[in-house]
PDB file of N, CA and C in Angstrom:
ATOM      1  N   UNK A   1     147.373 -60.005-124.953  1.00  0.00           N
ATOM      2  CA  UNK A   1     148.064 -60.878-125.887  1.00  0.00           C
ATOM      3  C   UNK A   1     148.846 -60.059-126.915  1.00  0.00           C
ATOM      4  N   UNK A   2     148.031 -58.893-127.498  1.00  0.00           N
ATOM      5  CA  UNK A   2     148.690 -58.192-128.238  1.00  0.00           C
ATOM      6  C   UNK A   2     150.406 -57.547-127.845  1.00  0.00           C
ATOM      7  N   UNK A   3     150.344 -57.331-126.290  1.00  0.00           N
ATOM      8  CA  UNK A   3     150.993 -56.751-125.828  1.00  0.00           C
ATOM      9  C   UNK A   3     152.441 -57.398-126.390  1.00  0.00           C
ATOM     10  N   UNK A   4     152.238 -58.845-125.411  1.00  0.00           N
ATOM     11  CA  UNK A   4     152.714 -59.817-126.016  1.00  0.00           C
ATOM     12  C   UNK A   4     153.508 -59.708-126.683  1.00  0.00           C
ATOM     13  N   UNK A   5     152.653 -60.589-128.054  1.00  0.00           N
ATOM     14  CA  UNK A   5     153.322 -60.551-129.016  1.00  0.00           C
ATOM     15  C   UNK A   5     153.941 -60.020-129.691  1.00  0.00           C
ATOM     16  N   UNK A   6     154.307 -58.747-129.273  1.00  0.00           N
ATOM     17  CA  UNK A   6     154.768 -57.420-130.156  1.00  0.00           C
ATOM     18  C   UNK A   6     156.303 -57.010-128.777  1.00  0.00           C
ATOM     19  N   UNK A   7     156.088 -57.623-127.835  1.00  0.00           N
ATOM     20  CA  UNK A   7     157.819 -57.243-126.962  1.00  0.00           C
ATOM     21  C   UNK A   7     158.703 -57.931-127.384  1.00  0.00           C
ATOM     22  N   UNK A   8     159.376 -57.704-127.330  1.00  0.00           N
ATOM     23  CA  UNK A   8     160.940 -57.893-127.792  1.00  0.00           C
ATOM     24  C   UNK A   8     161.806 -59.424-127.544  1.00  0.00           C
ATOM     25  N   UNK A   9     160.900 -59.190-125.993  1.00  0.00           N
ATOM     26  CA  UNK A   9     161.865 -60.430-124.797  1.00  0.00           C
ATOM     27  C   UNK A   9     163.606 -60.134-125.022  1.00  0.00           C
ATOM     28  N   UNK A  10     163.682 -59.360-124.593  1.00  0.00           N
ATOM     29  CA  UNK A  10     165.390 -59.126-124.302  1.00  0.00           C
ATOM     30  C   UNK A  10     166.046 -60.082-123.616  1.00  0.00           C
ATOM     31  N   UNK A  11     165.833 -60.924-122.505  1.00  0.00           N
ATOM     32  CA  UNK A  11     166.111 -61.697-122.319  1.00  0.00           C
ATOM     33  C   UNK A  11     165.730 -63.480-122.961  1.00  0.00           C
ATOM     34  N   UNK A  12     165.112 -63.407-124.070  1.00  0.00           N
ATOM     35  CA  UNK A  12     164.709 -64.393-124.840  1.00  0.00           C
ATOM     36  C   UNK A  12     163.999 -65.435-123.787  1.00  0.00           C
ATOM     37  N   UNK A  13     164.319 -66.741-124.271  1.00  0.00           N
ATOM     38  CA  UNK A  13     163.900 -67.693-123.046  1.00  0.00           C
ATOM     39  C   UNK A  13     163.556 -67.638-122.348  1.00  0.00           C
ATOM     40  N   UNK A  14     164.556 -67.452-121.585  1.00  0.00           N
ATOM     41  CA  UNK A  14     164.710 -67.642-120.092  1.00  0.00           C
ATOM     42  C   UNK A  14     163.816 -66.114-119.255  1.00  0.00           C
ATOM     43  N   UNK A  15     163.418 -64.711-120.230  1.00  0.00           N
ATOM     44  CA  UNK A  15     162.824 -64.256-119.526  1.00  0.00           C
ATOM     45  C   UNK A  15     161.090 -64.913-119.975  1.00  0.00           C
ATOM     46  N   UNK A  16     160.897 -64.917-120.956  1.00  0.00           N
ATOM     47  CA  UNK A  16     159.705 -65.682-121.688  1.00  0.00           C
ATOM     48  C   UNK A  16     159.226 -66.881-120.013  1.00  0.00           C
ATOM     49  N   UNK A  17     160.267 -67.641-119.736  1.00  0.00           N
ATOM     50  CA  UNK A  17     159.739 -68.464-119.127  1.00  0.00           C
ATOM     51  C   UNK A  17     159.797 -68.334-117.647  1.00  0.00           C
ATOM     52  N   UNK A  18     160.347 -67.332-117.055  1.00  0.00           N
ATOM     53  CA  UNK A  18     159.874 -66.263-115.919  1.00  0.00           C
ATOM     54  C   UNK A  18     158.659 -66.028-116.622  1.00  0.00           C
ATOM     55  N   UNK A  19     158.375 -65.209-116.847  1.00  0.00           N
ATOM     56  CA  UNK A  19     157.120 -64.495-117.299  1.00  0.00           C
ATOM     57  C   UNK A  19     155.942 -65.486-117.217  1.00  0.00           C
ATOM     58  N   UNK A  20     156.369 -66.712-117.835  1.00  0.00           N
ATOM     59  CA  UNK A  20     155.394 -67.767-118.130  1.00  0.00           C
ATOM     60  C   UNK A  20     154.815 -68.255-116.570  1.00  0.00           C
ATOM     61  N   UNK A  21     156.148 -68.842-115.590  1.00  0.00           N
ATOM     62  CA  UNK A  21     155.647 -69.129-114.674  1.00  0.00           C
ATOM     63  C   UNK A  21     155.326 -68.818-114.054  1.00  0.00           C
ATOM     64  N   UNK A  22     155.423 -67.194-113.809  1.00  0.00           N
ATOM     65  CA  UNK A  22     154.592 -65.991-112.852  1.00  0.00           C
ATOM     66  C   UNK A  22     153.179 -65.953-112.918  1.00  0.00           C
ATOM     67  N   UNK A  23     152.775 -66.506-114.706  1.00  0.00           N
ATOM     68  CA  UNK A  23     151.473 -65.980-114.851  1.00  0.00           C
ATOM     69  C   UNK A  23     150.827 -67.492-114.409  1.00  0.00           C
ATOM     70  N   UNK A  24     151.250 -68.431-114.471  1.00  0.00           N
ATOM     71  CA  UNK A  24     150.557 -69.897-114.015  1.00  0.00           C
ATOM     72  C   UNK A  24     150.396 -69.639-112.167  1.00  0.00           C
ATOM     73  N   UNK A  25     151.677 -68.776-111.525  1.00  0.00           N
ATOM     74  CA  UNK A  25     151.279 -69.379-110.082  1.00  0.00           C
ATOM     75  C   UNK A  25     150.607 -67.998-110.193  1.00  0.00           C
ATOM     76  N   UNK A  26     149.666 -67.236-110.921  1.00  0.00           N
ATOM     77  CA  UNK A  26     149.245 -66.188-110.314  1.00  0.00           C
ATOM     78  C   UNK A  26     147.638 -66.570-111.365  1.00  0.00           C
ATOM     79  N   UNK A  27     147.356 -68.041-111.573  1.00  0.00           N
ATOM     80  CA  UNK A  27     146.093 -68.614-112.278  1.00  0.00           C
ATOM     81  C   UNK A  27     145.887 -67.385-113.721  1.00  0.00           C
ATOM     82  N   UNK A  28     146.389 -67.113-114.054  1.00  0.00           N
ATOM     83  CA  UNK A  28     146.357 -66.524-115.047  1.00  0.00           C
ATOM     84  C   UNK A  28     145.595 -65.071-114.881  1.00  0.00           C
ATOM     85  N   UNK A  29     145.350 -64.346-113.710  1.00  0.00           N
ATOM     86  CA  UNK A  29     145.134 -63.262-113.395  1.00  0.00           C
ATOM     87  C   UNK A  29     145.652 -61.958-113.368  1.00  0.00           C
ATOM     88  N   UNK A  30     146.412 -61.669-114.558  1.00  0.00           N
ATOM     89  CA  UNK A  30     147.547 -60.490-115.009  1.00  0.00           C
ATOM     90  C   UNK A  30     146.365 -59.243-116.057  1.00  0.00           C
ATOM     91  N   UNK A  31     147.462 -57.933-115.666  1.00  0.00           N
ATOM     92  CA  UNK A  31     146.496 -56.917-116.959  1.00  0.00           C
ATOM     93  C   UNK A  31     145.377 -56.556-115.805  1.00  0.00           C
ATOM     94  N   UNK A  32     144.519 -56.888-115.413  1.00  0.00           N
ATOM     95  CA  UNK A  32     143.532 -56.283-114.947  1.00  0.00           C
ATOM     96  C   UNK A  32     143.527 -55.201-114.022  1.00  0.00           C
ATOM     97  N   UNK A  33     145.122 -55.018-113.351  1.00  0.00           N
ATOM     98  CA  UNK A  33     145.272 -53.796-112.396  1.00  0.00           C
ATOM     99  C   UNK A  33     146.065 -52.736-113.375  1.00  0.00           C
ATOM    100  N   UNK A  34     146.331 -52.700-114.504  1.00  0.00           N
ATOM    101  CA  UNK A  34     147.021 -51.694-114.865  1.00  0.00           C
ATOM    102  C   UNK A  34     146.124 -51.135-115.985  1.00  0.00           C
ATOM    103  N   UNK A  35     146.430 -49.748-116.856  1.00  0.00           N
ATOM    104  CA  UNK A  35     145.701 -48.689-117.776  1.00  0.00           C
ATOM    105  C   UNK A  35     145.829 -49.180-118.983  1.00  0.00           C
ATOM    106  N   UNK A  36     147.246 -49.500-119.235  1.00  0.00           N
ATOM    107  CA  UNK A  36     147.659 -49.329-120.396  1.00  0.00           C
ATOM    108  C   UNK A  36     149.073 -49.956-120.300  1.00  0.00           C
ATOM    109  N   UNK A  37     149.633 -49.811-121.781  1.00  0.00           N
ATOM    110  CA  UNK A  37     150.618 -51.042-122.156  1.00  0.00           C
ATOM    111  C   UNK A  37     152.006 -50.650-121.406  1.00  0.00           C
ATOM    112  N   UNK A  38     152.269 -49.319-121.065  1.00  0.00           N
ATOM    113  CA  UNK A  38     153.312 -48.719-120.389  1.00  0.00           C
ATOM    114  C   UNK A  38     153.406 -49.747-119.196  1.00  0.00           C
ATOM    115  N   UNK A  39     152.486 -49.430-118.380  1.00  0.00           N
ATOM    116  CA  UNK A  39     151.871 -50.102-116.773  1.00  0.00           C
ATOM    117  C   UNK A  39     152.245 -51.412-116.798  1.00  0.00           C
ATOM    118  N   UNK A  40     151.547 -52.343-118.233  1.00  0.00           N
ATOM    119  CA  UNK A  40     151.752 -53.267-118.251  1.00  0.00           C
ATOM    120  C   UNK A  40     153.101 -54.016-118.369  1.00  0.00           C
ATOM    121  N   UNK A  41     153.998 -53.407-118.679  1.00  0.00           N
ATOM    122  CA  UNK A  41     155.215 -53.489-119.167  1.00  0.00           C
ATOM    123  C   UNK A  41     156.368 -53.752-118.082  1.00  0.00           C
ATOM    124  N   UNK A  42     155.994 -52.325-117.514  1.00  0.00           N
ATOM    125  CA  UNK A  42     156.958 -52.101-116.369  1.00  0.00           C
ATOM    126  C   UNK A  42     156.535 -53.008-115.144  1.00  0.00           C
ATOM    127  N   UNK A  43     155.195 -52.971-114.479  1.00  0.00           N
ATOM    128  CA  UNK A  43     155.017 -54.176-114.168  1.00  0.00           C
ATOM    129  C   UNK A  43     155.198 -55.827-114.136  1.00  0.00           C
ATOM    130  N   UNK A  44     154.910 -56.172-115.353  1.00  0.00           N
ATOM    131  CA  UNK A  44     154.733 -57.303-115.344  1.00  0.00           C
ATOM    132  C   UNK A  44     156.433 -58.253-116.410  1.00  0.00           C
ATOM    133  N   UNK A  45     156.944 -57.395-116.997  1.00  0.00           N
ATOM    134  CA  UNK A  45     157.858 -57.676-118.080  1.00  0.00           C
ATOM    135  C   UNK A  45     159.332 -56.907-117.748  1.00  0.00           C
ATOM    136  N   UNK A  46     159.496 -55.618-117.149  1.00  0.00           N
ATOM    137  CA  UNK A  46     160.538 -55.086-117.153  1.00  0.00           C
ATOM    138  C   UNK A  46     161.082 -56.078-115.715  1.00  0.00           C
ATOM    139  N   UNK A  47     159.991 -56.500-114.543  1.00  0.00           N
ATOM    140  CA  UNK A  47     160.845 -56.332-113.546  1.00  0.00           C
ATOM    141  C   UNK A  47     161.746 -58.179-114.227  1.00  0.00           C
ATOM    142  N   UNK A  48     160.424 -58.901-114.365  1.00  0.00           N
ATOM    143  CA  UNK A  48     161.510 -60.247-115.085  1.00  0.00           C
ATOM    144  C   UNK A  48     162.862 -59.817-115.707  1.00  0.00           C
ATOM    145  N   UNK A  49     163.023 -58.869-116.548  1.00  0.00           N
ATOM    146  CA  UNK A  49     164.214 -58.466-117.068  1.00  0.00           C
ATOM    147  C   UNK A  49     165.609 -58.412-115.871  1.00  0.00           C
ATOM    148  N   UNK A  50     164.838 -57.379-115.073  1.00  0.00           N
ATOM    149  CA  UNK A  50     166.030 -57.002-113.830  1.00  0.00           C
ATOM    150  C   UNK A  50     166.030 -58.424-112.807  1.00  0.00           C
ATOM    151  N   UNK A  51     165.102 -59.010-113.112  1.00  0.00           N
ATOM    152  CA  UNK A  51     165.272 -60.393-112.349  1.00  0.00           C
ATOM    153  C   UNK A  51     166.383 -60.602-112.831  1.00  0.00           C
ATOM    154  N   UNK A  52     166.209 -61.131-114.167  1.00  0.00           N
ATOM    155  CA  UNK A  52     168.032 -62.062-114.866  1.00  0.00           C
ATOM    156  C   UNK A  52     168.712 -61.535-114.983  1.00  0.00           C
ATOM    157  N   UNK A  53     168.527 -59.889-114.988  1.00  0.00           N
ATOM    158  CA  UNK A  53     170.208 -59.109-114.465  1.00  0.00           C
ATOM    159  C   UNK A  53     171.120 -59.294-113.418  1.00  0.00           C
ATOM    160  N   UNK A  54     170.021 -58.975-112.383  1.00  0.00           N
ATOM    161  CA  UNK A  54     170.877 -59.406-110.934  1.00  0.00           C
ATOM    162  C   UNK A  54     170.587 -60.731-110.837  1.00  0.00           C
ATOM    163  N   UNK A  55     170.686 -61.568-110.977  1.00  0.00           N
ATOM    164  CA  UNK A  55     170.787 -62.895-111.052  1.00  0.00           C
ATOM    165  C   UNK A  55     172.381 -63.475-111.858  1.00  0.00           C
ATOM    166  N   UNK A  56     172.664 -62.644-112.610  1.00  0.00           N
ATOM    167  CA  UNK A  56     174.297 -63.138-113.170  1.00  0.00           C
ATOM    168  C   UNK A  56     175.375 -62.940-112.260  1.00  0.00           C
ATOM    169  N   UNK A  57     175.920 -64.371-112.017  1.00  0.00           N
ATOM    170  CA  UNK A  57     177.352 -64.234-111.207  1.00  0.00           C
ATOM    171  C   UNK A  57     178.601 -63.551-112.247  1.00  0.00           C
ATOM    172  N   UNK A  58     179.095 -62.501-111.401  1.00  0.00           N
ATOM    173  CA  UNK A  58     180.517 -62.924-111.905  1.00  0.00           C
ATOM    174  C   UNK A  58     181.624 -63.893-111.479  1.00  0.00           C
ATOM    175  N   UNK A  59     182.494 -63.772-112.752  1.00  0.00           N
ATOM    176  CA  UNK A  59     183.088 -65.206-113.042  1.00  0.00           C
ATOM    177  C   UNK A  59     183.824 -65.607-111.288  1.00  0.00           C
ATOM    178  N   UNK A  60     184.389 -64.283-110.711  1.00  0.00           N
ATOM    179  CA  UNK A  60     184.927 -64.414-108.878  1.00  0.00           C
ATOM    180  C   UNK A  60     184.222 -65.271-108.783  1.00  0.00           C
ATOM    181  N   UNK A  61     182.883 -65.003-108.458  1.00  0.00           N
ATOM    182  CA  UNK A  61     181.854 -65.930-107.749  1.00  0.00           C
ATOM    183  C   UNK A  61     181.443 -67.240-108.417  1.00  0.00           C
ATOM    184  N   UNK A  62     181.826 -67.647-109.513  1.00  0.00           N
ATOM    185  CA  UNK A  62     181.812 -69.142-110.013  1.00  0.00           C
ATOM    186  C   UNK A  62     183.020 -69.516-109.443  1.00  0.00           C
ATOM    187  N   UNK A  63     184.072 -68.802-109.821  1.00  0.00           N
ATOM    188  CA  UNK A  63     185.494 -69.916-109.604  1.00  0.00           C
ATOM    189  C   UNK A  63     185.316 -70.030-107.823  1.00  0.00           C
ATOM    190  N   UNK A  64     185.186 -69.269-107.629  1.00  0.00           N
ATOM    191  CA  UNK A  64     185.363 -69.063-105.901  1.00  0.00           C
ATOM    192  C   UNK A  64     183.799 -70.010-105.301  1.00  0.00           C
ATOM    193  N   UNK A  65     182.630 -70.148-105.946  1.00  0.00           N
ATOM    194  CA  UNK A  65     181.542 -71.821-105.525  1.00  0.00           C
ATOM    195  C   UNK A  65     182.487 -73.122-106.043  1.00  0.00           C
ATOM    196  N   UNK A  66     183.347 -72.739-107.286  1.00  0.00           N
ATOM    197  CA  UNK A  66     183.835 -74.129-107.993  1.00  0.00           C
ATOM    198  C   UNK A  66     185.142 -74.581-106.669  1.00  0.00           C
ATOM    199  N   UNK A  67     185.713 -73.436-106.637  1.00  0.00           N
ATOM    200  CA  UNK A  67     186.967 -73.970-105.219  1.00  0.00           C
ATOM    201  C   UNK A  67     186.017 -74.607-104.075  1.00  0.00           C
ATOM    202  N   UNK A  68     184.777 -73.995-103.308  1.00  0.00           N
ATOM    203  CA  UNK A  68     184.564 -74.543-102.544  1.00  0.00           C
ATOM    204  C   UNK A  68     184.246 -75.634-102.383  1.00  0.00           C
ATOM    205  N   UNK A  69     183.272 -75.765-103.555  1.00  0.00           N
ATOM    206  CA  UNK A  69     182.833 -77.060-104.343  1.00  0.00           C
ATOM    207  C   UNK A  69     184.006 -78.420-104.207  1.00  0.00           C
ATOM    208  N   UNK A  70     185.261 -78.251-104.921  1.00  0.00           N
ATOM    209  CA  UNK A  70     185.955 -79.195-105.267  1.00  0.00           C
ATOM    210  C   UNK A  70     186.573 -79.181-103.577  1.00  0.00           C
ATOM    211  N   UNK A  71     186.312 -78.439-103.312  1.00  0.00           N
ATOM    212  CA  UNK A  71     187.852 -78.614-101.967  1.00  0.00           C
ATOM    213  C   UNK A  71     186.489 -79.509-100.859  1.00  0.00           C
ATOM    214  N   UNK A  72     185.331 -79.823-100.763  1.00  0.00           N
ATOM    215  CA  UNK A  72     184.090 -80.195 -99.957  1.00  0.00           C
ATOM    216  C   UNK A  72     184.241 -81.736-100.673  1.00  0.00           C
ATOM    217  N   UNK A  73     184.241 -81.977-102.185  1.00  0.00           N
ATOM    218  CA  UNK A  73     183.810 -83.009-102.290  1.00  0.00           C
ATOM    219  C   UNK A  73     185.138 -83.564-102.414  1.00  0.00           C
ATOM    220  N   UNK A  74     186.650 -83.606-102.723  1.00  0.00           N
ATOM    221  CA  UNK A  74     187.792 -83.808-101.976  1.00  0.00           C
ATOM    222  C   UNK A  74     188.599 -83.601-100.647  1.00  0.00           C
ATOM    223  N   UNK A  75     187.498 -83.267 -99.587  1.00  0.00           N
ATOM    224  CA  UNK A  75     187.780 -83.550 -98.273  1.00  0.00           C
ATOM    225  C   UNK A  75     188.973 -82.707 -97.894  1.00  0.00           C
ATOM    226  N   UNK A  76     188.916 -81.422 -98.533  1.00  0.00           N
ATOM    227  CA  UNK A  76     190.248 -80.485 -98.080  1.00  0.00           C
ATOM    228  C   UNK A  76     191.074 -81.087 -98.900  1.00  0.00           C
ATOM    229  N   UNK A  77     191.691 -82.069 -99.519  1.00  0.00           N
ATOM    230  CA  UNK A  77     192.983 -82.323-100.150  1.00  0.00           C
ATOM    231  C   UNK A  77     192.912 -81.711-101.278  1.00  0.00           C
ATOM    232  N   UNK A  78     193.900 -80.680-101.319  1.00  0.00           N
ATOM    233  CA  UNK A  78     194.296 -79.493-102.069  1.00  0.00           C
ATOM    234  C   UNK A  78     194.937 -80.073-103.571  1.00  0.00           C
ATOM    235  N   UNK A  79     195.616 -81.403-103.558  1.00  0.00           N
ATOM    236  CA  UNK A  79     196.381 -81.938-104.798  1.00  0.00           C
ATOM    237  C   UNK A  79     195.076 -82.647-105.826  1.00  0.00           C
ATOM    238  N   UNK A  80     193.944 -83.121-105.046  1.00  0.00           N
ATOM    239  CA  UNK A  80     193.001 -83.906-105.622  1.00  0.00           C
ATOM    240  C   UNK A  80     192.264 -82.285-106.655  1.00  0.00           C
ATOM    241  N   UNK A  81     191.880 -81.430-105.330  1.00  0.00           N
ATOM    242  CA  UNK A  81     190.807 -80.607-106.100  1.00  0.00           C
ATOM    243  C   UNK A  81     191.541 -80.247-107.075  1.00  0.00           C
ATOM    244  N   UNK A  82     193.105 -79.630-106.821  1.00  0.00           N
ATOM    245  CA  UNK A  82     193.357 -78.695-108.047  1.00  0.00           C
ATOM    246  C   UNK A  82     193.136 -79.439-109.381  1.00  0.00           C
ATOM    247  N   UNK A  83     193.966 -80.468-109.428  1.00  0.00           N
ATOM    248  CA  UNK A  83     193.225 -81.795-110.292  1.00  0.00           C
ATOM    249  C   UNK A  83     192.127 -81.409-111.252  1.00  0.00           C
ATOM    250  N   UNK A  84     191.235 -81.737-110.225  1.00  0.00           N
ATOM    251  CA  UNK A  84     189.949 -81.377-111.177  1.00  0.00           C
ATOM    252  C   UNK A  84     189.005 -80.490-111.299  1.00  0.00           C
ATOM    253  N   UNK A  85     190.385 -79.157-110.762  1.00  0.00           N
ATOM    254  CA  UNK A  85     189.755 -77.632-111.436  1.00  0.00           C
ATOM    255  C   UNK A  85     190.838 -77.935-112.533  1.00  0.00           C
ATOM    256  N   UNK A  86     191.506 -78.298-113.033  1.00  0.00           N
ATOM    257  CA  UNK A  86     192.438 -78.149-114.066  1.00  0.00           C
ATOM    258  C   UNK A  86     193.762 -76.817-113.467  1.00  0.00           C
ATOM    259  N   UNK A  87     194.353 -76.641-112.659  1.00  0.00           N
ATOM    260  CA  UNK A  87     194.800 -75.704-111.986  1.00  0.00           C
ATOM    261  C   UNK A  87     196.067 -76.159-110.929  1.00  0.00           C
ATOM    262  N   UNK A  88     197.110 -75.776-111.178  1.00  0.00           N
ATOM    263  CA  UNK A  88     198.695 -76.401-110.279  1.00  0.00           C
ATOM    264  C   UNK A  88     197.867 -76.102-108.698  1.00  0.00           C
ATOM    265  N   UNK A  89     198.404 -76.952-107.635  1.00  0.00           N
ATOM    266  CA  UNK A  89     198.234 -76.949-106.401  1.00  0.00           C
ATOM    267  C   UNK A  89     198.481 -75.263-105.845  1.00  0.00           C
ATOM    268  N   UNK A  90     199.765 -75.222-106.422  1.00  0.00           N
ATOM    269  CA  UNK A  90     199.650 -73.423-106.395  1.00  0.00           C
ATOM    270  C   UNK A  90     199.104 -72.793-106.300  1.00  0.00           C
ATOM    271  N   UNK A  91     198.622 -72.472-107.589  1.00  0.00           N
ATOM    272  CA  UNK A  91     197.514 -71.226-108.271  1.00  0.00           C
ATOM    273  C   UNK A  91     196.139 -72.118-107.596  1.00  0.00           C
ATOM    274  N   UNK A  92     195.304 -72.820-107.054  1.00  0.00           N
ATOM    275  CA  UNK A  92     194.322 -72.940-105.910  1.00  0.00           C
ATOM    276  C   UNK A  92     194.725 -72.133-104.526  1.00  0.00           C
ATOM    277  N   UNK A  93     195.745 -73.053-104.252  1.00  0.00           N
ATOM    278  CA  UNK A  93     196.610 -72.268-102.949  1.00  0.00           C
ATOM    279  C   UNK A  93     196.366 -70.550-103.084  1.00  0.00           C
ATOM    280  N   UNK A  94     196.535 -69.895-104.316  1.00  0.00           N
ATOM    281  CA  UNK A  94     196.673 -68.568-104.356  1.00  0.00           C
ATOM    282  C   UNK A  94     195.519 -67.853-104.045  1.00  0.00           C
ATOM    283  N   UNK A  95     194.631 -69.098-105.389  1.00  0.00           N
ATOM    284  CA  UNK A  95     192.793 -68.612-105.445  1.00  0.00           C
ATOM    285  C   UNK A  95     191.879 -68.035-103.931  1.00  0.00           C
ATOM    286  N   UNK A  96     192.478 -69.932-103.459  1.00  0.00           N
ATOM    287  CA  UNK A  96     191.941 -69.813-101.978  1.00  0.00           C
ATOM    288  C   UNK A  96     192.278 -68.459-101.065  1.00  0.00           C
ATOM    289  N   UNK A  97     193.864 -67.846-100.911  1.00  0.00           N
ATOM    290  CA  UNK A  97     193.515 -67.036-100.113  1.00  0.00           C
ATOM    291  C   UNK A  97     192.975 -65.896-100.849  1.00  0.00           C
ATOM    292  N   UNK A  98     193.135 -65.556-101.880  1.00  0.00           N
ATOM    293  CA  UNK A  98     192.496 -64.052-102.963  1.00  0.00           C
ATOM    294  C   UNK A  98     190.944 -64.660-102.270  1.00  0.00           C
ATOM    295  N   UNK A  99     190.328 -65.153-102.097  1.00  0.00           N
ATOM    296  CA  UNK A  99     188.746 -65.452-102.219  1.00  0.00           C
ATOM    297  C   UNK A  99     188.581 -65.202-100.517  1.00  0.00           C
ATOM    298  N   UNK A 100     189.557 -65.619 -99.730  1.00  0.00           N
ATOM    299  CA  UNK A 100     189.271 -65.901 -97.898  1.00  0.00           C
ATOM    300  C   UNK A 100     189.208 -67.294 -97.832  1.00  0.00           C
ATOM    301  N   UNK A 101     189.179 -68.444 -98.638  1.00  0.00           N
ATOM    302  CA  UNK A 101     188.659 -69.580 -98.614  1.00  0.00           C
ATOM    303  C   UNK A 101     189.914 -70.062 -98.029  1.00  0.00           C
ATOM    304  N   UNK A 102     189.229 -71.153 -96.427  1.00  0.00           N
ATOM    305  CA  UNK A 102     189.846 -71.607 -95.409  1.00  0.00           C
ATOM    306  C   UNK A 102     190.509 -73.174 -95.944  1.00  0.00           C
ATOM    307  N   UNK A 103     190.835 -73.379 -95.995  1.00  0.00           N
ATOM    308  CA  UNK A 103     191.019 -75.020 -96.129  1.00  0.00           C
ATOM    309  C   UNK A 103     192.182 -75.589 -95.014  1.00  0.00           C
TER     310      UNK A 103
END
């Protein structure tokens, strides 16, 4: 607990609540395989960290789910999606091939 209360949480929240739900599906059985607070750290707290690192898209990879996204739930029609990416029929047209995206 001490450990705890005294880290930082660099990732605030969202690593807090990794952390949280690791220790519920693991019945609250943490600490008992490691020495000391180092062990404990890198174990149980650093890797949550590198969890929500590699876990961030870059922005490519949002706009380029949001094209696929809009162009799936407008049935390929290229005038509807650009629409409601906010974006001229064009500059989609462009997106799509910069990304490979078939339509």
């Amino acid at each position: 607990m001490r450990i705890l209360a005294r880290y930082e949480w660099p990732q605030n929240v969202r690593e807090l609540a990794k952390f949280i739900e690791y220790v519920v599906s693991v019945d609250g059985n943490i600490g008992n395989d490691v020495k000391n607070e180092r062990e404990f750290k890198k174990k149980y707290l650093f890797s949550q960290q590198r969890e929500a690192v590699n876990s961030i898209k870059t922005i490519e990879d949002i706009e380029k789910e949001a094209i696929i996204d809009a162009l799936s739930i407008m049935k390929g029609n290229m005038s509807k999606a650009a629409r409601k990416l906010g974006v001229s029929r064009n500059t989609l047209y462009l997106k799509c091939k910069r990304y490979g995206i078939d339509f």
